[in-house]
Protein backbone atom coordinates (compact mmCIF):
# COMPACT_ATOMS: atom_id res chain seq x y z
CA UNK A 1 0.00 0.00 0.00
CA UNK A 2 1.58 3.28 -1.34
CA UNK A 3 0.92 6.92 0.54
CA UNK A 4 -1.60 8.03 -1.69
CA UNK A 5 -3.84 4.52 -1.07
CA UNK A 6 -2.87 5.54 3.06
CA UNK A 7 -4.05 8.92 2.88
CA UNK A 8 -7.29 7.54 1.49
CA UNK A 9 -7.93 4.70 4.04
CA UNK A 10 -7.28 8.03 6.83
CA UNK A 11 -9.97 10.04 5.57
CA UNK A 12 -12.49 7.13 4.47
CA UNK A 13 -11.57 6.15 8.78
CA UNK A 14 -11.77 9.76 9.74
CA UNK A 15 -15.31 10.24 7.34
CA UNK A 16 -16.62 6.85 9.30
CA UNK A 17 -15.90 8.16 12.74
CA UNK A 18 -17.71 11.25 11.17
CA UNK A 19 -20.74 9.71 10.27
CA UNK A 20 -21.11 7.22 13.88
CA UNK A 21 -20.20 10.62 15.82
CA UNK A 22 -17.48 9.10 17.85
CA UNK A 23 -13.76 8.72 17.65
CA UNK A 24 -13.51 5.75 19.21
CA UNK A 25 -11.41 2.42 19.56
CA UNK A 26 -13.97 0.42 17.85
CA UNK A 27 -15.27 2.79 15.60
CA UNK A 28 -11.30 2.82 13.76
CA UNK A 29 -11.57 -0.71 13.91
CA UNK A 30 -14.48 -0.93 12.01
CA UNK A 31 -13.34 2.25 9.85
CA UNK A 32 -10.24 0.39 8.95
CA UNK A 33 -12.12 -3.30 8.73
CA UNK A 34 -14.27 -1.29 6.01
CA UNK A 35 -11.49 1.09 4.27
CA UNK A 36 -8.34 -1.52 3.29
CA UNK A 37 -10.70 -3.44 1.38
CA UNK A 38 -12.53 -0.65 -0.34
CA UNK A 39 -9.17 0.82 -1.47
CA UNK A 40 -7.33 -2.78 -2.49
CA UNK A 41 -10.37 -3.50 -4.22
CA UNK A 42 -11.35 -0.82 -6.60
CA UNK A 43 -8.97 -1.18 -8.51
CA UNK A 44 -8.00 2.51 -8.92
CA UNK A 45 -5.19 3.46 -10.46
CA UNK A 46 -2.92 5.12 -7.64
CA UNK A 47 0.30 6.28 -10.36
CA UNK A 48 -2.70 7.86 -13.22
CA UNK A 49 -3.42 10.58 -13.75
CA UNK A 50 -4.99 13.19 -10.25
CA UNK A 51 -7.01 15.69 -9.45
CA UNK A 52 -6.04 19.04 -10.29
CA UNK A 53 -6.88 21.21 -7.33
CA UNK A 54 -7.22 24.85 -8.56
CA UNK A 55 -9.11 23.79 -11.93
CA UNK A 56 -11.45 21.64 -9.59
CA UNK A 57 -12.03 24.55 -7.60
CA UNK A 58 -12.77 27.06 -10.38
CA UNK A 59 -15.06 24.52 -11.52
CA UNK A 60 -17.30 24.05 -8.02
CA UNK A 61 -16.78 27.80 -8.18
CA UNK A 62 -18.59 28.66 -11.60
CA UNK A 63 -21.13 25.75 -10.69
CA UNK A 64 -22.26 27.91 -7.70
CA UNK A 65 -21.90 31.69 -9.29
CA UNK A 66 -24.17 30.02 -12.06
CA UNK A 67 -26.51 28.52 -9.33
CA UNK A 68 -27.20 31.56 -7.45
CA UNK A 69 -27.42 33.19 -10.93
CA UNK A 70 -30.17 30.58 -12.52
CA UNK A 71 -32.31 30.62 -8.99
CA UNK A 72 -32.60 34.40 -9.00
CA UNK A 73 -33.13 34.43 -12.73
CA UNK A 74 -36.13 31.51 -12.10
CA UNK A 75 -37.34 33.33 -8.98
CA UNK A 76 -37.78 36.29 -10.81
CA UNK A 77 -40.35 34.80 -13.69
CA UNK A 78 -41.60 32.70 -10.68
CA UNK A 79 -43.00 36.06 -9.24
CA UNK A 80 -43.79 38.08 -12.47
CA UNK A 81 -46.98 37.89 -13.68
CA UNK A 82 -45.96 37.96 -17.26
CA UNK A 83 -44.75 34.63 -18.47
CA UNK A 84 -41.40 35.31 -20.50
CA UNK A 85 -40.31 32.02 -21.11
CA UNK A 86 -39.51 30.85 -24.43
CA UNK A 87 -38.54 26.88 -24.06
CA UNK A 88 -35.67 25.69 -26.36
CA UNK A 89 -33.98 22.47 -26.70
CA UNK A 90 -30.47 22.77 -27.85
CA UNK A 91 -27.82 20.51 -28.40
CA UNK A 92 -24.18 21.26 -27.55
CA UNK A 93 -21.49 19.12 -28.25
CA UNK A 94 -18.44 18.61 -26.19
CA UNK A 95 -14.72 17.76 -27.20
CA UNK A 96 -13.19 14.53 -27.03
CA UNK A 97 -12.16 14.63 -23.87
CA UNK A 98 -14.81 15.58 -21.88
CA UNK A 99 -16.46 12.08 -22.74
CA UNK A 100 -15.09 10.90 -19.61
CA UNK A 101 -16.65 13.28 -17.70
CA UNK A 102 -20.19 13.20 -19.16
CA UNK A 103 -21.84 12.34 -15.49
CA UNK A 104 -19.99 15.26 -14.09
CA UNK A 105 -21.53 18.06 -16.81
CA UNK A 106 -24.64 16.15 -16.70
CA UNK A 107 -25.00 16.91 -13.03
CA UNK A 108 -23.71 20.43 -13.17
CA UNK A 109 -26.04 21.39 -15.76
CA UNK A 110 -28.94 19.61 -14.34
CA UNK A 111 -28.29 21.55 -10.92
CA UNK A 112 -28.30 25.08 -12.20
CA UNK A 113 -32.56 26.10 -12.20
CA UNK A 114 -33.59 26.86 -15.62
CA UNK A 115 -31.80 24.15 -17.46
CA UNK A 116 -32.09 20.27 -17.54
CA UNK A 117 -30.61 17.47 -19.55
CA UNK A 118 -32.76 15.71 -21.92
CA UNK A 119 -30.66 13.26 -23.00
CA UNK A 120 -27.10 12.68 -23.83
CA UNK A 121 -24.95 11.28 -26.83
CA UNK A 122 -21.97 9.33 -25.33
CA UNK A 123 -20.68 8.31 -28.60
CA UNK A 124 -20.57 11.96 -29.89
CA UNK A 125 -20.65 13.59 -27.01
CA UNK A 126 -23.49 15.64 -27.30
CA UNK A 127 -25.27 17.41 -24.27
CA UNK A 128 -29.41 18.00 -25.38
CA UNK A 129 -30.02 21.03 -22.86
CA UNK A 130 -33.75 22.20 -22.20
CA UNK A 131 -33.29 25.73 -21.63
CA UNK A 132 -36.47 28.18 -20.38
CA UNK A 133 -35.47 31.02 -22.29
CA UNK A 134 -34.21 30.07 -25.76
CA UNK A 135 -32.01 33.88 -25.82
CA UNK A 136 -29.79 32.65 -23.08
CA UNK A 137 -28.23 29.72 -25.98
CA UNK A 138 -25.19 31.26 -26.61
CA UNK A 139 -24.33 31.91 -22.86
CA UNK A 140 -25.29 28.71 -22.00
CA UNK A 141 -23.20 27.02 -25.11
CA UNK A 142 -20.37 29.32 -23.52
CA UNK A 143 -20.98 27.96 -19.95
CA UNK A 144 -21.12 24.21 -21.19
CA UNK A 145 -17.88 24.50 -23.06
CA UNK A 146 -16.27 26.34 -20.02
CA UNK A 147 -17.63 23.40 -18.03
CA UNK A 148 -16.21 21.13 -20.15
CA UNK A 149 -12.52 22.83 -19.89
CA UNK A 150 -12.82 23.05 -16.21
CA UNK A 151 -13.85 19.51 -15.78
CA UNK A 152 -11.11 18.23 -18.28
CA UNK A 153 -8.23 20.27 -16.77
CA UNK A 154 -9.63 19.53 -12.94
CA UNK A 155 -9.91 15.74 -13.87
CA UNK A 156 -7.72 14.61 -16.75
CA UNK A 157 -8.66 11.22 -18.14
CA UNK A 158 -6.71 8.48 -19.84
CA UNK A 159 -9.44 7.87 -22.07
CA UNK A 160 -8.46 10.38 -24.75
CA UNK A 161 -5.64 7.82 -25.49
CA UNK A 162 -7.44 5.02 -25.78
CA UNK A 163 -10.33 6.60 -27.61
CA UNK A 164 -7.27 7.81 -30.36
CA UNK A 165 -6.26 4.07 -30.24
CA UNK A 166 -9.32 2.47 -30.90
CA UNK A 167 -9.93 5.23 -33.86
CA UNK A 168 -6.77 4.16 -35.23
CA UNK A 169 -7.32 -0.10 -34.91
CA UNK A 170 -10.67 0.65 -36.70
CA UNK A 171 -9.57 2.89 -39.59
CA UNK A 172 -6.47 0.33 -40.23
């Protein structure tokens, strides 16, 4: 077991004696009885690639500046009398290597109020977003695609690699 599987056996330990609400003898018993096997067993690769902290953060960051955004943007035509919405579906497609991270933009863009996730293309990559105001496309193309640099720079994937090689086995 290398550092990096240690220091995740402490905090799954540490988040165990969280959640019973007691530091106790048997309670890092059971913490470790439960974490060593989790972390031998998952099969994760401990020398790929990490996560990037300061692109992870400007990610979680523009996830909640768009939140507060969208819910004061909904809450608004929530208390107008006027209906101004204009529903749109759009599609938006995302680059290669954001196919890994599909879940992750998925959830990000299902979160914000005002947009949802119809469905998804994980052979193209292609995001169908239900927006309530069909004007706010291009900013929301622009905050997918930002999403989608965040996400690949805060959690770079192997896939990209293997995607190329399996391109290449297929064309030859």
């Amino acid at each position: 077991m290398n550092v990096r599987s240690l220091v995740v056996v402490v905090a799954l330990v540490g988040a165990w004696c969280a959640l019973w609400e007691s530091f106790s003898f048997a309670n890092v018993l059971s913490g470790i009885a439960v974490a060593v096997p989790a972390v031998m067993f998952t099969g994760s690769q401990t020398n790929g690639p990490s996560i990037r902290i300061v692109p992870a953060a400007k990610l979680v960051g523009l996830v909640a500046v768009d939140l507060v955004k969208s819910t004061i943007d909904v809450v608004w035509e929530i208390l107008t009398p006027i209906d101004y919405t204009d529903e749109t579906i759009i599609a938006v497609d995302t680059q290669v290597e954001a196919r890994s991270h599909l879940l992750l933009l998925v959830v990000a863009i299902t979160l914000t109020p005002g947009t949802a996730i119809v469905d998804t293309d994980p052979d193209t990559g292609r995001l169908y977003i239900h927006l309530l105001h069909a004007d706010a496309e291009p900013q929301v193309t622009a905050l997918v695609r930002r999403l989608v640099e965040l996400a690949c720079e805060a959690f770079p994937s192997n896939e990209v690699t293997a995607i190329a090689t399996h391109t290449e086995e297929v064309i030859s």
